[in-house]
Protein backbone atom coordinates (compact mmCIF):
# COMPACT_ATOMS: atom_id res chain seq x y z
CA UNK A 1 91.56 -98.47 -84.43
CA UNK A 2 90.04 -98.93 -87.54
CA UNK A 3 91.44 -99.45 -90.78
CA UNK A 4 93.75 -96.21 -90.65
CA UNK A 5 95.50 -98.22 -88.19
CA UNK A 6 95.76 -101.36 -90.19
CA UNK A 7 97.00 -99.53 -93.69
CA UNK A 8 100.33 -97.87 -91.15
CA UNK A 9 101.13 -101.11 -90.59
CA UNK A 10 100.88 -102.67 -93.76
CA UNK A 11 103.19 -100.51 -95.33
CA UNK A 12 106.09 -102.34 -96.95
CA UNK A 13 109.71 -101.34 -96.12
CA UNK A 14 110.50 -100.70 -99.31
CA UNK A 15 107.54 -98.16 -99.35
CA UNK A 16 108.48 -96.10 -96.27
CA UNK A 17 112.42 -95.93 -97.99
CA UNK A 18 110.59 -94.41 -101.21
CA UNK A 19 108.71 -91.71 -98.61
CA UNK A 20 111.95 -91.15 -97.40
CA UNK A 21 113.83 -91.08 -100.72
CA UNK A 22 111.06 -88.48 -101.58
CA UNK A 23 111.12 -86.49 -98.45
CA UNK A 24 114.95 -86.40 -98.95
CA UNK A 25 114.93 -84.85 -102.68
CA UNK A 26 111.90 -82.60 -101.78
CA UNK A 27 114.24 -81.38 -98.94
CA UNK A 28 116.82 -81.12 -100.60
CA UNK A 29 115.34 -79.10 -103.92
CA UNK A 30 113.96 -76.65 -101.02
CA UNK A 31 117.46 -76.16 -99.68
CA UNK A 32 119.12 -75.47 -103.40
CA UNK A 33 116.09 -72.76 -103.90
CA UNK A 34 116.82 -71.49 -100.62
CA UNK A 35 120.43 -71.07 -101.49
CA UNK A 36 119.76 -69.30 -104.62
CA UNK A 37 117.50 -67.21 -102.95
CA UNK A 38 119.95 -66.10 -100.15
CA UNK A 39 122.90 -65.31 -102.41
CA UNK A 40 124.35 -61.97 -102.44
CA UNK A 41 124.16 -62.18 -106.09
CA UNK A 42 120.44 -63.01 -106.08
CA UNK A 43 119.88 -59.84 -103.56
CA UNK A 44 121.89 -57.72 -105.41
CA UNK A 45 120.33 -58.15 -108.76
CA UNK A 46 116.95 -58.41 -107.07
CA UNK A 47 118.04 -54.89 -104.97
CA UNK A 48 119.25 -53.06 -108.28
CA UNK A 49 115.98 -54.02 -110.29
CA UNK A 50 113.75 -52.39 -107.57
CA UNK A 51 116.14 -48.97 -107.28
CA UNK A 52 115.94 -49.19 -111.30
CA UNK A 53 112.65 -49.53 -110.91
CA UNK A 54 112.15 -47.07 -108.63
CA UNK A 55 114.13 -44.53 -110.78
CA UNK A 56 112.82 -45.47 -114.05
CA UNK A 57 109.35 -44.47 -112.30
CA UNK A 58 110.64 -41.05 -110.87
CA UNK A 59 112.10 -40.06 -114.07
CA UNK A 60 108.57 -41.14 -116.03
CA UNK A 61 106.89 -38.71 -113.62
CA UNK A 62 109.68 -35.76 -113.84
CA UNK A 63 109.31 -36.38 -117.71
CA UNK A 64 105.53 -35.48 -117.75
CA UNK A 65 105.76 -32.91 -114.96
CA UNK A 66 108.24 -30.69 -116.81
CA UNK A 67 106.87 -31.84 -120.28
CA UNK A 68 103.52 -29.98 -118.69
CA UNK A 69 105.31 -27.28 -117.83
CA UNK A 70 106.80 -26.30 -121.17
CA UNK A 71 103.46 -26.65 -122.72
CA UNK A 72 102.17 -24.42 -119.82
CA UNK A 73 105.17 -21.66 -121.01
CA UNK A 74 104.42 -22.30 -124.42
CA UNK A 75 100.91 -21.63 -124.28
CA UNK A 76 101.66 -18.50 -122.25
CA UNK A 77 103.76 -17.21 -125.41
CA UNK A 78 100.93 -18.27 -128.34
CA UNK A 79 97.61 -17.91 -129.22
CA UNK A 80 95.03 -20.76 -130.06
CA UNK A 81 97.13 -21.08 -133.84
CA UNK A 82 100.37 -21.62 -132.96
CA UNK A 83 101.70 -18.42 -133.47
CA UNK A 84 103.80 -16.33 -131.26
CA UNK A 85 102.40 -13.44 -129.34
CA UNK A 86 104.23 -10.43 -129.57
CA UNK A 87 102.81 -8.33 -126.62
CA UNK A 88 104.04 -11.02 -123.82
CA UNK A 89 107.50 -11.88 -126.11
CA UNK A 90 109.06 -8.65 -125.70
CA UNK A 91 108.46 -7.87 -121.96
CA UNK A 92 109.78 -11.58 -121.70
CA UNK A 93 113.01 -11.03 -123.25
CA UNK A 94 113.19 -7.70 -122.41
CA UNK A 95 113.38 -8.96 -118.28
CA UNK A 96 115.77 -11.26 -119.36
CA UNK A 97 118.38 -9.03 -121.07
CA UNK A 98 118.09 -7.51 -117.95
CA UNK A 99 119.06 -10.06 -115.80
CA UNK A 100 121.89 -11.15 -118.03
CA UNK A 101 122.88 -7.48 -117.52
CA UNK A 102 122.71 -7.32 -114.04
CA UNK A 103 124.88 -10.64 -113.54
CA UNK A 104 127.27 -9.05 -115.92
CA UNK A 105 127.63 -5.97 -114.06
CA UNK A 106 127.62 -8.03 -110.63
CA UNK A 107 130.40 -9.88 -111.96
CA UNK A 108 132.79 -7.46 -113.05
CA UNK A 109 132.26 -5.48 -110.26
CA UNK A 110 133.41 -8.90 -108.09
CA UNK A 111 136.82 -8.83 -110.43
CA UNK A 112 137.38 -4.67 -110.02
């Protein structure tokens, strides 16, 4: 058998307790991280950082979207300098007074 059989059995006592000793607080560290990890507090916090996560990222990605969007409109309403363009204003506002007026009328006629 060797020497590999020879150093097994020339291990003290007291050296097998201190594997044991060792086994026993690496065990038992394993079992307190366990427990930590398996607390309803720990999955709680750990659930509510992902859906804030998850939100945070949504509303990033709304932000741009509709920040694209008014530059999009706004470019639709002025030229190259800035400044506003007449010709597509007026129709604009124009459709929209009419709306307003038409959900006025709608309305009242609802009360009559």
């Amino acid at each position: 058998m060797g020497k590999a059989g020879t150093d097994k059995a020339a291990r003290t006592t007291a050296q097998i307790e201190a594997d044991i000793a060792r086994t026993r607080t690496q065990l038992a560290t394993t079992l307190d991280e366990l427990a930590v990890r398996v607390h309803p507090s720990t999955i709680a916090a750990q659930t509510r950082a992902k859906v804030l996560g998850a939100v945070e990222q949504k509303a990033g990605r709304a932000y741009v979207a509709a920040s694209g969007a008014v530059e999009q409109l706004k470019a639709q309403f002025t030229d190259e300098k800035g400044q506003p363009r007449k010709e597509r204003i007026v129709p604009a506002a124009l459709v929209g007074v009419g709306v307003l007026l038409l959900v006025a009328s709608v309305r009242r006629r609802k009360r009559a």
